[in-house]
PDB file of N, CA and C in Angstrom:
ATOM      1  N   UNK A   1       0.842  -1.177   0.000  1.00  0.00           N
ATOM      2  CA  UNK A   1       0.000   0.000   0.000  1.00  0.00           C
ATOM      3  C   UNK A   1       0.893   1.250   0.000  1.00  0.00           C
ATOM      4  N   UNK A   2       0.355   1.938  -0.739  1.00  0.00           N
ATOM      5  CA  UNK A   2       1.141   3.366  -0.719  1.00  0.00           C
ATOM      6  C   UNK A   2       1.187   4.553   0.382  1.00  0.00           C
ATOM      7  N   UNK A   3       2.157   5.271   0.257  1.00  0.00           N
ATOM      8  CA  UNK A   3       1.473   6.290   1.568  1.00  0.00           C
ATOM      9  C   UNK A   3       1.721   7.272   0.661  1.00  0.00           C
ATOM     10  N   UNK A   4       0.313   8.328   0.502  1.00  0.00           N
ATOM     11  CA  UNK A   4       0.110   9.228  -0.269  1.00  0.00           C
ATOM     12  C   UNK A   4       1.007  10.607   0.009  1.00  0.00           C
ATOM     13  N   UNK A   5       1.716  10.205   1.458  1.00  0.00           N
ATOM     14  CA  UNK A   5       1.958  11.624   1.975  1.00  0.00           C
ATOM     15  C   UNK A   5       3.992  11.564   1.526  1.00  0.00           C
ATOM     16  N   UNK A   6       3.965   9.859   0.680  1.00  0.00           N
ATOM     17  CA  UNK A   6       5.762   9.963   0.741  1.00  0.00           C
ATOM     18  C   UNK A   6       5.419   9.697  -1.249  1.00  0.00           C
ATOM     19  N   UNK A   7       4.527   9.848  -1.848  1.00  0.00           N
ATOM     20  CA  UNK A   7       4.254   9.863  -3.137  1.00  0.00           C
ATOM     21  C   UNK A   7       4.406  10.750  -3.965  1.00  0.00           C
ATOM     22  N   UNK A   8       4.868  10.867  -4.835  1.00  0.00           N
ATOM     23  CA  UNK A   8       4.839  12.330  -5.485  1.00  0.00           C
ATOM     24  C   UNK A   8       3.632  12.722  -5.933  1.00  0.00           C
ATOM     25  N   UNK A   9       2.667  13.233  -5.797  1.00  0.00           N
ATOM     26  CA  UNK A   9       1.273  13.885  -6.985  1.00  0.00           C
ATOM     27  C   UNK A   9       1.710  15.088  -8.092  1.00  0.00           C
ATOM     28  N   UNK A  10       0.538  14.376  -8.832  1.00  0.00           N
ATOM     29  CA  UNK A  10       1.286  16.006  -9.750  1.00  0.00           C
ATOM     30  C   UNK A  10       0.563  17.192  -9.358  1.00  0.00           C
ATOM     31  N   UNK A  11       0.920  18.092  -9.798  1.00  0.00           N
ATOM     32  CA  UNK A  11       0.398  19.720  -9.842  1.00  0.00           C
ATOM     33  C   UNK A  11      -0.087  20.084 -10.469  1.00  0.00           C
ATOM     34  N   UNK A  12      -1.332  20.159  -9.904  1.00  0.00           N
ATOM     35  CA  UNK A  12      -2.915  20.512 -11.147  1.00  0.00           C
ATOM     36  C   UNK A  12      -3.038  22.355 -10.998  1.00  0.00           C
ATOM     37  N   UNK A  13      -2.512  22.894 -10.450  1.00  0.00           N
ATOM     38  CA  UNK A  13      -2.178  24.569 -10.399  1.00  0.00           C
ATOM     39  C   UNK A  13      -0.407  24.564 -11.792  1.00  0.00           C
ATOM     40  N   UNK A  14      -0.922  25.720 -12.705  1.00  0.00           N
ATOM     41  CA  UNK A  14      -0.199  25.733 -13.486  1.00  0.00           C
ATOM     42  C   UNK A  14       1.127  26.863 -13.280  1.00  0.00           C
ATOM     43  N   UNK A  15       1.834  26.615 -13.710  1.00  0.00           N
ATOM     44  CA  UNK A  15       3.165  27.699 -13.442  1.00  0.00           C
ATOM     45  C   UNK A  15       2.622  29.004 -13.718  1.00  0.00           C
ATOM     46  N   UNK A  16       3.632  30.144 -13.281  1.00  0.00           N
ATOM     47  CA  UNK A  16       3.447  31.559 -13.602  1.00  0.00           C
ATOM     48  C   UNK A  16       4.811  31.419 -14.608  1.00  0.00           C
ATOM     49  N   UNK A  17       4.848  31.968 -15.336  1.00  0.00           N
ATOM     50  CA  UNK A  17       6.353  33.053 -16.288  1.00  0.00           C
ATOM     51  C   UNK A  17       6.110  34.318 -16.075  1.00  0.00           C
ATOM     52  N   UNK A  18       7.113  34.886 -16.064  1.00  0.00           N
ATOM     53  CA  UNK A  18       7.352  36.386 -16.229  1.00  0.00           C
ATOM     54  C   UNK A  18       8.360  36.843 -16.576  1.00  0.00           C
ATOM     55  N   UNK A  19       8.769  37.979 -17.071  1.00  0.00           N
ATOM     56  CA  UNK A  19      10.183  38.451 -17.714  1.00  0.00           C
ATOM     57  C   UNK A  19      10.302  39.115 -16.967  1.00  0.00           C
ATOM     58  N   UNK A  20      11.834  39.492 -16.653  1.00  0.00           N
ATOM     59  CA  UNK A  20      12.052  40.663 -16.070  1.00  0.00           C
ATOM     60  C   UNK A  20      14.204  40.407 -16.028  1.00  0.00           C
ATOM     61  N   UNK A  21      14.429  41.960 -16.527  1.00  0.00           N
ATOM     62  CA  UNK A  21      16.121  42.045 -16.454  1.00  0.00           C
ATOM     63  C   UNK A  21      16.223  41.314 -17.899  1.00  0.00           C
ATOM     64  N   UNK A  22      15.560  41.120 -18.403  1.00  0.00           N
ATOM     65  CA  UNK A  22      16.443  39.976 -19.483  1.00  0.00           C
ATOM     66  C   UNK A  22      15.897  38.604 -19.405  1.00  0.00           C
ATOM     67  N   UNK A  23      15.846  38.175 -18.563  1.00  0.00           N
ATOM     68  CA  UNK A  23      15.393  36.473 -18.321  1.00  0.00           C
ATOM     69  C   UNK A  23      14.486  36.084 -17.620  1.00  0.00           C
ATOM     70  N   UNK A  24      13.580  34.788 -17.662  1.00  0.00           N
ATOM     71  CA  UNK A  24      12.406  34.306 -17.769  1.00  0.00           C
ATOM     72  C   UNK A  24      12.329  33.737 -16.398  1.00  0.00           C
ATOM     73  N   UNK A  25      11.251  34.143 -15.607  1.00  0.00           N
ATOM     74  CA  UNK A  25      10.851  33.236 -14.234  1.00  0.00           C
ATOM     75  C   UNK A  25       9.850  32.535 -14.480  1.00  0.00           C
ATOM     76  N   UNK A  26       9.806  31.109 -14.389  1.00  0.00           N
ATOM     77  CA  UNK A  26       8.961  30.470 -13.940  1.00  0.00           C
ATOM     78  C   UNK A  26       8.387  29.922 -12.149  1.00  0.00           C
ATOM     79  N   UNK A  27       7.559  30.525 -11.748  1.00  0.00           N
ATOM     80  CA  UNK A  27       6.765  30.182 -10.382  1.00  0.00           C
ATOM     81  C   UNK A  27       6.355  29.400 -10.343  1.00  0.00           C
ATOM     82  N   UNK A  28       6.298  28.340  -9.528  1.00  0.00           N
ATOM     83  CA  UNK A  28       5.613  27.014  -9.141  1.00  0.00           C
ATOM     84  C   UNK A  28       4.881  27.368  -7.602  1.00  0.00           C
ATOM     85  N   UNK A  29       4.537  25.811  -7.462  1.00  0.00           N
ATOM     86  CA  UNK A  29       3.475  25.928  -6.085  1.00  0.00           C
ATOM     87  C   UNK A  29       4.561  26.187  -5.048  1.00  0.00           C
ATOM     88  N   UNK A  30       4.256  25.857  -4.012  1.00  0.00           N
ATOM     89  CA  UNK A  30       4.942  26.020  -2.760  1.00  0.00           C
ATOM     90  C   UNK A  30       6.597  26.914  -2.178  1.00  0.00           C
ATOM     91  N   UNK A  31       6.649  28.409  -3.513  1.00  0.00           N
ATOM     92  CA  UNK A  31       7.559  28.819  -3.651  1.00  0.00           C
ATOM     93  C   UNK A  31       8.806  28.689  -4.574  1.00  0.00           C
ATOM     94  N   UNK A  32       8.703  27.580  -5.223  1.00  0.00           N
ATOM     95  CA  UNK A  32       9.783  26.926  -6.366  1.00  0.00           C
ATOM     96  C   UNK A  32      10.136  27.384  -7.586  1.00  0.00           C
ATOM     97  N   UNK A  33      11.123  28.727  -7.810  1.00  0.00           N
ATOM     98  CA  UNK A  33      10.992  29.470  -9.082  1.00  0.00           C
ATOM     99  C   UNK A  33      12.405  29.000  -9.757  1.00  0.00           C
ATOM    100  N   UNK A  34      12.470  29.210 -10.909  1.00  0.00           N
ATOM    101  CA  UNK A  34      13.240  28.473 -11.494  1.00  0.00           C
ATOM    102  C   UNK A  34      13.619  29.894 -12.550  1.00  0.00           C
ATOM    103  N   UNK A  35      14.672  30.527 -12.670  1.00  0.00           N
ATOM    104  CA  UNK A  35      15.216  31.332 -13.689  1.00  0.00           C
ATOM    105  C   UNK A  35      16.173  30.803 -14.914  1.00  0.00           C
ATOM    106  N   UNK A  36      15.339  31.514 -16.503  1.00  0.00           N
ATOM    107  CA  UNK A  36      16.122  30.881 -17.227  1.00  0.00           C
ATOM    108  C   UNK A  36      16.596  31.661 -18.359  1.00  0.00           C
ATOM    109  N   UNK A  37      17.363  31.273 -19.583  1.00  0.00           N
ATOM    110  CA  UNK A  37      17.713  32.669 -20.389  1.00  0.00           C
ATOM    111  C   UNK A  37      16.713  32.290 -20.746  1.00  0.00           C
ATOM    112  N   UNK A  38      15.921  33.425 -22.223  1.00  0.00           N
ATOM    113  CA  UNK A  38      15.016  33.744 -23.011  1.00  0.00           C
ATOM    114  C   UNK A  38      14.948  31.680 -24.130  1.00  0.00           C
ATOM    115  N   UNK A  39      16.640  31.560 -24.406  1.00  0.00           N
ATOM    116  CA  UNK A  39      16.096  30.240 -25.252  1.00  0.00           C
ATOM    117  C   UNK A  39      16.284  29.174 -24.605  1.00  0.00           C
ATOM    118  N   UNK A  40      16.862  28.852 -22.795  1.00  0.00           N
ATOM    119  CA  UNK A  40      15.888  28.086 -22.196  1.00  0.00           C
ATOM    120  C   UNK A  40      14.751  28.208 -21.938  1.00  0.00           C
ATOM    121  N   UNK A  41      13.932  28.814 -21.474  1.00  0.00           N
ATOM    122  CA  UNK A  41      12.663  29.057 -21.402  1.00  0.00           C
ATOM    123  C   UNK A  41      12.047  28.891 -22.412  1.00  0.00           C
ATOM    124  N   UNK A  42      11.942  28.968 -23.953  1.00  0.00           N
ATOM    125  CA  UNK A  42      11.706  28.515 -24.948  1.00  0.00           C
ATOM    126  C   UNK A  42      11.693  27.010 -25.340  1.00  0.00           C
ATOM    127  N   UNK A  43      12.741  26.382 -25.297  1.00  0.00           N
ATOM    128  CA  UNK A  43      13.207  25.214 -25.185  1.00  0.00           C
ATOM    129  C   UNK A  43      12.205  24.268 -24.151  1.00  0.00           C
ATOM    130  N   UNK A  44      12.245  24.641 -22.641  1.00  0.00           N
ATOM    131  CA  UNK A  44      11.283  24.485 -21.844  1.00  0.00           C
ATOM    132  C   UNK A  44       9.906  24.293 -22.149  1.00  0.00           C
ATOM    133  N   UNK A  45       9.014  25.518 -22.655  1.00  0.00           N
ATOM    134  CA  UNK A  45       8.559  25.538 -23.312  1.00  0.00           C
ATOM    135  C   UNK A  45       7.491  24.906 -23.852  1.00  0.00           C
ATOM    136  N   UNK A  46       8.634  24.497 -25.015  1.00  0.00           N
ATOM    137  CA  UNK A  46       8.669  24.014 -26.335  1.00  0.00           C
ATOM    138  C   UNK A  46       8.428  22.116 -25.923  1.00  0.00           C
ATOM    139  N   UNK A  47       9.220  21.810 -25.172  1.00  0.00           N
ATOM    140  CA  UNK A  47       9.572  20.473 -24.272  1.00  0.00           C
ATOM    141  C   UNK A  47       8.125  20.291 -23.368  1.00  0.00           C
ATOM    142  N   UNK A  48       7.790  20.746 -22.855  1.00  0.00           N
ATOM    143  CA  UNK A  48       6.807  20.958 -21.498  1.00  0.00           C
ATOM    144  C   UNK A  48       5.061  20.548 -22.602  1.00  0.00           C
ATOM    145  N   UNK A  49       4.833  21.883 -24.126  1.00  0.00           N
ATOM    146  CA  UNK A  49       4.040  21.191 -24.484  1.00  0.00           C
ATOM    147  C   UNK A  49       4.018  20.063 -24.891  1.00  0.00           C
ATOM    148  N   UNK A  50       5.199  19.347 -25.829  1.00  0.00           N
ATOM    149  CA  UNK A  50       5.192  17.865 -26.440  1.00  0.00           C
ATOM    150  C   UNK A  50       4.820  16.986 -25.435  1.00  0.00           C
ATOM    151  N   UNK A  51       5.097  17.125 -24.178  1.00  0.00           N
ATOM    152  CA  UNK A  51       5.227  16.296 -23.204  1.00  0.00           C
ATOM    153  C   UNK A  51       3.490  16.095 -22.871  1.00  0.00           C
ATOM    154  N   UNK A  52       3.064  17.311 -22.380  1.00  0.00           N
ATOM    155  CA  UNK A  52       1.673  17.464 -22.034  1.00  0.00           C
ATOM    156  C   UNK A  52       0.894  16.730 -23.219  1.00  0.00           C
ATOM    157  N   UNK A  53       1.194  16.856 -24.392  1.00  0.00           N
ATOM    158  CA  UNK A  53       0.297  16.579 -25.530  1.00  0.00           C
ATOM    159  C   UNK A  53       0.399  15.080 -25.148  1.00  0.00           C
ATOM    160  N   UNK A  54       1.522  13.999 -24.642  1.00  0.00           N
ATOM    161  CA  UNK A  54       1.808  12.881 -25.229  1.00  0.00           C
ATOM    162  C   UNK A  54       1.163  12.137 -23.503  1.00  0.00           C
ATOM    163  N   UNK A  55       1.396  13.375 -22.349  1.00  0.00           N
ATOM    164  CA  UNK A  55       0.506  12.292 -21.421  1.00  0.00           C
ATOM    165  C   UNK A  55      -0.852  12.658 -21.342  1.00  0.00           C
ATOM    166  N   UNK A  56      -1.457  13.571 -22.107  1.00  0.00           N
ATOM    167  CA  UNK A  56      -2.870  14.007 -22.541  1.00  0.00           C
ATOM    168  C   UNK A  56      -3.312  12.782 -23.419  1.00  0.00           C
ATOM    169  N   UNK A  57      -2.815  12.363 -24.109  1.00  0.00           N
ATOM    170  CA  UNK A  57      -2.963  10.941 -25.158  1.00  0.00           C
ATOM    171  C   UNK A  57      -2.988   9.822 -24.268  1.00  0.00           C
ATOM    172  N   UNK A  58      -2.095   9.739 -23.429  1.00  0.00           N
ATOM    173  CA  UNK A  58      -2.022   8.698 -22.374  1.00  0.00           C
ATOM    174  C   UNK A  58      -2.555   8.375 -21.741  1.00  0.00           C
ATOM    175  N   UNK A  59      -3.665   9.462 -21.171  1.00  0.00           N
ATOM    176  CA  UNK A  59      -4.779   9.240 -20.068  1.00  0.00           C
ATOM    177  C   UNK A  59      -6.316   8.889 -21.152  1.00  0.00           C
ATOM    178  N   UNK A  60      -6.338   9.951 -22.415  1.00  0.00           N
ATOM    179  CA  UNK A  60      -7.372   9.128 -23.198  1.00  0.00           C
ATOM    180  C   UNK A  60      -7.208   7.570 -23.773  1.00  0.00           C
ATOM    181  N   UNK A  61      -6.441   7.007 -23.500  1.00  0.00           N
ATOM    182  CA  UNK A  61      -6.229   5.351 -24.084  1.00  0.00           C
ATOM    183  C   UNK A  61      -6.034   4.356 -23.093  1.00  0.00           C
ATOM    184  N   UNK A  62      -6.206   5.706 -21.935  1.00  0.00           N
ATOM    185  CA  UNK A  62      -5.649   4.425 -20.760  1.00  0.00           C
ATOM    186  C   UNK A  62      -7.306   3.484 -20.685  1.00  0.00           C
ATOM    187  N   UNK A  63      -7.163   2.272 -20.182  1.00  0.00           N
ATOM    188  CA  UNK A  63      -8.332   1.354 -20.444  1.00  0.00           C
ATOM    189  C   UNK A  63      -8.639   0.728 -21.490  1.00  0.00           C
ATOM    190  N   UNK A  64      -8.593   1.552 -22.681  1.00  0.00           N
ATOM    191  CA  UNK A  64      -8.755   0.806 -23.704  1.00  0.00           C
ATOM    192  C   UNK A  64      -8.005  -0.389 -24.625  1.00  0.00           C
ATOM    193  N   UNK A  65      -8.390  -0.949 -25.359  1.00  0.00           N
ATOM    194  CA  UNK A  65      -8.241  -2.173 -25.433  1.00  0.00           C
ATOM    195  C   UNK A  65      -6.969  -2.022 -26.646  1.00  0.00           C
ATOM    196  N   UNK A  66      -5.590  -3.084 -26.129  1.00  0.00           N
ATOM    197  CA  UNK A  66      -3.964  -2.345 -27.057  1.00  0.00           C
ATOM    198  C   UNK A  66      -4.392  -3.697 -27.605  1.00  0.00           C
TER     199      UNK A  66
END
């Protein structure tokens, strides 16, 4: 049995970005900001939708018959 409280969940609250000085903040939940240049943050991004698209696919097929 699992213990929900040593599990990772994901994070259904979505990041903030913002610019500022030159380079890109991303805000997360519980304080977790992450600074990046203009073409990491792009890259990021760029990475973050493919990803979403491919476990968005993942949850519509889950059950169904492979």
């Amino acid at each position: 049995m699992k213990n929900s409280e040593t599990v990772p969940q994901p994070e259904t609250r979505p990041g903030v970005a913002t610019a500022e000085a030159g380079v890109v903040i991303l805000e997360g939940p519980d304080g977790v900001a992450v600074t990046m240049t203009p073409d990491a943050a792009i890259g990021t991004g760029q990475s973050l939708l493919s990803a979403a698209e491919t476990a968005r696919s993942q949850t519509r097929h889950e059950g169904a018959d492979v």
